[in-house]
Protein backbone atom coordinates (compact mmCIF):
# COMPACT_ATOMS: atom_id res chain seq x y z
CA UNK A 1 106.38 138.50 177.43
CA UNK A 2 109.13 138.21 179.77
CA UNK A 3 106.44 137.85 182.89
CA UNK A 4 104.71 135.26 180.95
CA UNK A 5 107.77 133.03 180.14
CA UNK A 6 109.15 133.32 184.06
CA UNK A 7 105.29 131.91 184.39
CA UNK A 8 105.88 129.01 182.34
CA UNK A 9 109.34 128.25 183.56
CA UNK A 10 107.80 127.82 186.80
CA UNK A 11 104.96 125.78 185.98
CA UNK A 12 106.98 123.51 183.99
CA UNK A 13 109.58 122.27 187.15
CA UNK A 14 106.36 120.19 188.31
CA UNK A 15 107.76 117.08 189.25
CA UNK A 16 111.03 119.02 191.08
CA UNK A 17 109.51 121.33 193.01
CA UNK A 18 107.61 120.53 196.31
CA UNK A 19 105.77 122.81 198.13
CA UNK A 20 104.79 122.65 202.44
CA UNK A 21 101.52 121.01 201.08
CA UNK A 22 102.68 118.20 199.72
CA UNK A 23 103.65 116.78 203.01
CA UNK A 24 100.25 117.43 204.37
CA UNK A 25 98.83 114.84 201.84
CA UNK A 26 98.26 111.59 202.27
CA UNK A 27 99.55 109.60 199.80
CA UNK A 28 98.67 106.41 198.22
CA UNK A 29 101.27 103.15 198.84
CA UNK A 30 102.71 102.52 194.96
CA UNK A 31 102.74 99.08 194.31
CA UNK A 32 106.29 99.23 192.88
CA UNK A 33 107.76 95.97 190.66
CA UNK A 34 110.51 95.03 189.16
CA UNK A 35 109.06 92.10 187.10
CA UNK A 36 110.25 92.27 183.75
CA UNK A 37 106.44 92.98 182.23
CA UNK A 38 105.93 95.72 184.12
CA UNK A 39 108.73 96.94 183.40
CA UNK A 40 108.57 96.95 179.66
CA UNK A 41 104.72 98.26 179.86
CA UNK A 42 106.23 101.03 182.26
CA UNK A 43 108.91 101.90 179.45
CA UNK A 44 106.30 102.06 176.84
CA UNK A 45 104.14 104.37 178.42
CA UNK A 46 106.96 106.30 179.63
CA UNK A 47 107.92 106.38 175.85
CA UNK A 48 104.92 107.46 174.54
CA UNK A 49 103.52 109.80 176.85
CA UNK A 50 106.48 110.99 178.75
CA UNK A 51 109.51 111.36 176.06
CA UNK A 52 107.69 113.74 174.35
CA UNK A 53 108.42 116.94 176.85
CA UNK A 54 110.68 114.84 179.67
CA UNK A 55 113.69 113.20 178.42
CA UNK A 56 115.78 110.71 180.25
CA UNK A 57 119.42 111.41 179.34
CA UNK A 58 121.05 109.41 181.95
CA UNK A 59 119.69 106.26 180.51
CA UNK A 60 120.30 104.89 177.11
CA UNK A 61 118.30 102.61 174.63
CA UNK A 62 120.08 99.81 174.81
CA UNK A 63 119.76 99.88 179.08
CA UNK A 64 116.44 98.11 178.35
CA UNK A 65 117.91 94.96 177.25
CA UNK A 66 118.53 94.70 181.60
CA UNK A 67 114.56 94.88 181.69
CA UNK A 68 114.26 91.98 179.06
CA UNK A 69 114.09 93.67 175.82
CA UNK A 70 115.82 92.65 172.67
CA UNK A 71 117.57 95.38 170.49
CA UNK A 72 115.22 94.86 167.71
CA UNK A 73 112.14 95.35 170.20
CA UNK A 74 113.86 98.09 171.52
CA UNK A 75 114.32 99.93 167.95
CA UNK A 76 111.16 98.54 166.53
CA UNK A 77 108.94 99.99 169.48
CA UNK A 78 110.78 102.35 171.72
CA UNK A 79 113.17 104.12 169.65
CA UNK A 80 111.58 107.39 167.93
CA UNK A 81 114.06 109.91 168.35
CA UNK A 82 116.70 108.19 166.79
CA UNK A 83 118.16 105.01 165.28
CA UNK A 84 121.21 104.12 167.14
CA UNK A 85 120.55 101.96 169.94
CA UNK A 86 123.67 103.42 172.47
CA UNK A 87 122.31 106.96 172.46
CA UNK A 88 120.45 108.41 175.10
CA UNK A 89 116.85 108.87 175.75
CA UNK A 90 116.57 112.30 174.97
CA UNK A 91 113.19 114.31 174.91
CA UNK A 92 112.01 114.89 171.53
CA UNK A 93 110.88 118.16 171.83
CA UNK A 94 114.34 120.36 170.43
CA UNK A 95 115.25 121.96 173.44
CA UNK A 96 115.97 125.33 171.59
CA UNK A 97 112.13 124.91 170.99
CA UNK A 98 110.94 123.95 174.59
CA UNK A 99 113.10 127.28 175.77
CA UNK A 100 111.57 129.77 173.17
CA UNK A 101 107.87 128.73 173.49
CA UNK A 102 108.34 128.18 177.43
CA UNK A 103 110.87 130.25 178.83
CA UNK A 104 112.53 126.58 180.16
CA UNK A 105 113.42 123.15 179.09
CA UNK A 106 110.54 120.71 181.18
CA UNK A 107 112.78 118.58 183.78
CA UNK A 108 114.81 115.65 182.85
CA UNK A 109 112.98 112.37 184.45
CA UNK A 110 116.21 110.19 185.22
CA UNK A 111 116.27 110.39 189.11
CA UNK A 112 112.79 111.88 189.48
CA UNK A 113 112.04 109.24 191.84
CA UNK A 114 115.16 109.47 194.07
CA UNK A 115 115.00 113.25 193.89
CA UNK A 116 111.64 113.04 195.69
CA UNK A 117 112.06 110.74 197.70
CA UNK A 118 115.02 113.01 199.15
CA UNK A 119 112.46 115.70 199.65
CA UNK A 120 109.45 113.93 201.00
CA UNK A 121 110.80 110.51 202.39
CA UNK A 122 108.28 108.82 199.47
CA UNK A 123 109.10 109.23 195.68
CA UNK A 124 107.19 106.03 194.42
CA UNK A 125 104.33 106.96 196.44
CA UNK A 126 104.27 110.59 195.72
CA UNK A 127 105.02 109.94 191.54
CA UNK A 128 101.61 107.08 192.17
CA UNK A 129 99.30 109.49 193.77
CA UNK A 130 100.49 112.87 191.29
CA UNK A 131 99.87 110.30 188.28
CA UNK A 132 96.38 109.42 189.50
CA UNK A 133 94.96 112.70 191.24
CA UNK A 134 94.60 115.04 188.10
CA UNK A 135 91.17 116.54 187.74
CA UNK A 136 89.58 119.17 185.61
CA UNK A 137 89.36 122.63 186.71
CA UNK A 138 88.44 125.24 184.21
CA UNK A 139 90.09 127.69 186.24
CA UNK A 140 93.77 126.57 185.13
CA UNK A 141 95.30 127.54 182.06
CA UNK A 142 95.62 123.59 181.01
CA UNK A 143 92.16 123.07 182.17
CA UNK A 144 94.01 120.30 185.32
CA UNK A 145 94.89 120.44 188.50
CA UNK A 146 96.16 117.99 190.43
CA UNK A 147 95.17 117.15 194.14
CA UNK A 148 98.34 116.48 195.64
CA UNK A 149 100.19 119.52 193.25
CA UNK A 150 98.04 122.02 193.47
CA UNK A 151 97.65 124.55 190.43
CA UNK A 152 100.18 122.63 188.87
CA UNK A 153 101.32 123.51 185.48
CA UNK A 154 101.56 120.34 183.51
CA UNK A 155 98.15 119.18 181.73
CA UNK A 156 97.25 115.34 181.94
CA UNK A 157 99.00 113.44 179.56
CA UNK A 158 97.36 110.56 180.32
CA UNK A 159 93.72 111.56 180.79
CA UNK A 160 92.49 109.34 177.20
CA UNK A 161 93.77 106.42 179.53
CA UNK A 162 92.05 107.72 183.15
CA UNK A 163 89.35 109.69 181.88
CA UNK A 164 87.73 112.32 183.27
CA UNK A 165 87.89 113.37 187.25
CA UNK A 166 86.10 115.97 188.62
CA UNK A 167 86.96 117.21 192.57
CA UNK A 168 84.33 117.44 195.07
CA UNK A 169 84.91 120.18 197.78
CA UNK A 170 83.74 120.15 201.61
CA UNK A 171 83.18 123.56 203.21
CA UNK A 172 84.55 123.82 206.24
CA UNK A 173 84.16 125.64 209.73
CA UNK A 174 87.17 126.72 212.41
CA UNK A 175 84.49 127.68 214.89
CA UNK A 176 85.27 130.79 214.73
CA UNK A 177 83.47 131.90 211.43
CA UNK A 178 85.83 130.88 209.26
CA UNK A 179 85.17 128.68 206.00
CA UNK A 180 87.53 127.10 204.02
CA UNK A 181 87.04 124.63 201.14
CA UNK A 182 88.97 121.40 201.60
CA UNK A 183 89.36 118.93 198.73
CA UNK A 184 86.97 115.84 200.02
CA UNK A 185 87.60 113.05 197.21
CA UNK A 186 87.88 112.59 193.46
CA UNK A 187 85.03 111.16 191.08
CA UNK A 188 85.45 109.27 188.16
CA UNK A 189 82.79 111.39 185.58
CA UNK A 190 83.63 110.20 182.28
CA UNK A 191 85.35 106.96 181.61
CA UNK A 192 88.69 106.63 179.83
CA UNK A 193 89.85 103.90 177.46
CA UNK A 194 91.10 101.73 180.60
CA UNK A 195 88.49 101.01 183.91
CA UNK A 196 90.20 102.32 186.72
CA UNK A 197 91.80 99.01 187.82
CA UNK A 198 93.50 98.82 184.48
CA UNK A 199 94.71 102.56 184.94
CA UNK A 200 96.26 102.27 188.36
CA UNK A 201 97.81 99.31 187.56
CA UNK A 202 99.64 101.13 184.58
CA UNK A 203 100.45 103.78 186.56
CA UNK A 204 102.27 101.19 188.66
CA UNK A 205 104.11 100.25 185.91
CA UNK A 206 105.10 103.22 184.72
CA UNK A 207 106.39 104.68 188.04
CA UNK A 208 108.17 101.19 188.65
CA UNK A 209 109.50 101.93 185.34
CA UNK A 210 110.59 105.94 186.50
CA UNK A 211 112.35 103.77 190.27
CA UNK A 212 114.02 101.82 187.69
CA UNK A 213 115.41 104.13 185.58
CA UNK A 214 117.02 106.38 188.51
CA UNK A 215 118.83 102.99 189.15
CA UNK A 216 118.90 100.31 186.92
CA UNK A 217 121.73 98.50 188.68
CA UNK A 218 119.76 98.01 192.10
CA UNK A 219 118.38 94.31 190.93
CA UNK A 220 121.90 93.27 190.31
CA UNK A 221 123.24 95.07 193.18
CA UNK A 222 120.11 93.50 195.80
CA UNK A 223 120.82 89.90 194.34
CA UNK A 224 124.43 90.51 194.88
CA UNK A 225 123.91 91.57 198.42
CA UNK A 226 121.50 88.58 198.95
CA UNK A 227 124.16 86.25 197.72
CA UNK A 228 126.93 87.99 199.60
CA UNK A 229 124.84 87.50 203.14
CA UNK A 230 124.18 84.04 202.47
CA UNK A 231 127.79 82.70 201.41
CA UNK A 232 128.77 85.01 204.85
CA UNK A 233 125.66 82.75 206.76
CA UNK A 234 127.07 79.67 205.19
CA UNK A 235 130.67 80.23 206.71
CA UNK A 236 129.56 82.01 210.05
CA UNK A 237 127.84 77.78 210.64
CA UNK A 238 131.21 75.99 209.08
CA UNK A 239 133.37 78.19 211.47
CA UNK A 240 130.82 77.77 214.47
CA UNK A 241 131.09 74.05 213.36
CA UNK A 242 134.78 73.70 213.08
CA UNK A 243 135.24 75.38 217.13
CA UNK A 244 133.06 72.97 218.11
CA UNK A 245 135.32 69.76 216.43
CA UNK A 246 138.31 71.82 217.54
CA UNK A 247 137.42 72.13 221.03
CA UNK A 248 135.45 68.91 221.76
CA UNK A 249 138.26 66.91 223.85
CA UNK A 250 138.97 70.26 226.29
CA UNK A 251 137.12 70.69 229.14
């Protein structure tokens, strides 16, 4: 019992833990956005699919009023776990639970997306392409895998929305008798409830949602910054302006 628990611990850090192949991948741009709809659809879906094992304690409820929400849309639609609008987005699995059936609490989600991008230079990207490379594999205890986290331990949360994927190998040969099978692309065998344009673009949302949440002062702090250089561009042209009046009659 003790080996099996240590099993699921491990299998549970997915998101944290990156392994030597996950550089070797190539991973797909993430079409990140901070408009205010994709936002909200990202914080739905992260509410719905994600809350249920990952919580988010750094960020509270009534955060998403930055991302356009009102407090009544908040309660009325995001708010599951509890009825005060200040508290924190915790997971609603009990955590005491999560440890005795698991071994381990799954991760808290509030920097995800800055902790990977510390490890692999790309945490949008990598959080697009993990969200939209599971397939099936009946070899896993889930019945997933994912092709850039391989024999990874979460199932697919979101397969009624993707549907189906199955993974077609290549074999190949070093030239020196050796064979190895190499993961050549993903197909699409059984549709989910959105076509695959409406799927990546919610997985857009929702990891714009996840780049948000590790930082949901950087809008404020970007238009600051853009204001700041242009008042500075504004006075570097009335000082240039002024030495030229003030210096005009000497030659």
């Amino acid at each position: 019992m003790k080996f099996l628990r240590s099993l699921a611990a491990a299998t549970l850090m997915l998101p944290l833990l990156a392994t030597a192949s996950d550089v070797e991948i190539k991973l797909d741009k993430a079409p990140v956005s901070f408009d205010q709809k994709a936002l909200q659809h990202g914080a739905k879906l992260f509410v719905n699919y994600c809350l249920n094992c990952h919580g988010a304690s750094s960020l509270r409820y009534n955060r998403l009023r930055d991302i356009g929400l009102t407090e009544d849309q908040i309660r009325d639609n995001l708010m599951f776990t509890t009825d005060k609008i200040g508290d924190q987005m915790k997971v609603a699995l009990p955590r005491d639970d999560a440890k005795n059936w698991f071994g381990a609490a799954p991760p808290d989600l509030s920097v995800i997306a800055r902790a990977r991008a510390s490890e692999l230079g790309s945490g949008p990207d990598w959080l697009y392409s993990y969200l939209r490379g599971f397939y099936r594999d009946a070899e896993r205890p889930t019945g997933w895998n994912n092709r850039v986290f391989d024999n990874v331990g979460m199932p697919h949360v979101l397969w009624e929305l993707q549907g189906d994927q199955v993974a077609r190998f290549v074999t190949e040969d070093d030239g020196h008798g050796n064979k190895t099978k190499r993961l050549d692309k993903l197909e699409l065998v059984k549709p989910g409830v959105m076509s695959p344009a409406e799927y990546d673009q919610s997985v857009a949302d929702l990891v714009s949602f996840l780049v948000w949440m590790g930082e949901p002062a950087q809008n404020t702090r970007k238009q600051i910054g853009y204001a700041v250089i242009g008042v500075l561009i504004v006075l570097g042209l009335l000082s240039y302006a002024m030495k030229k009046a003030f210096w005009k009659d000497i030659h």
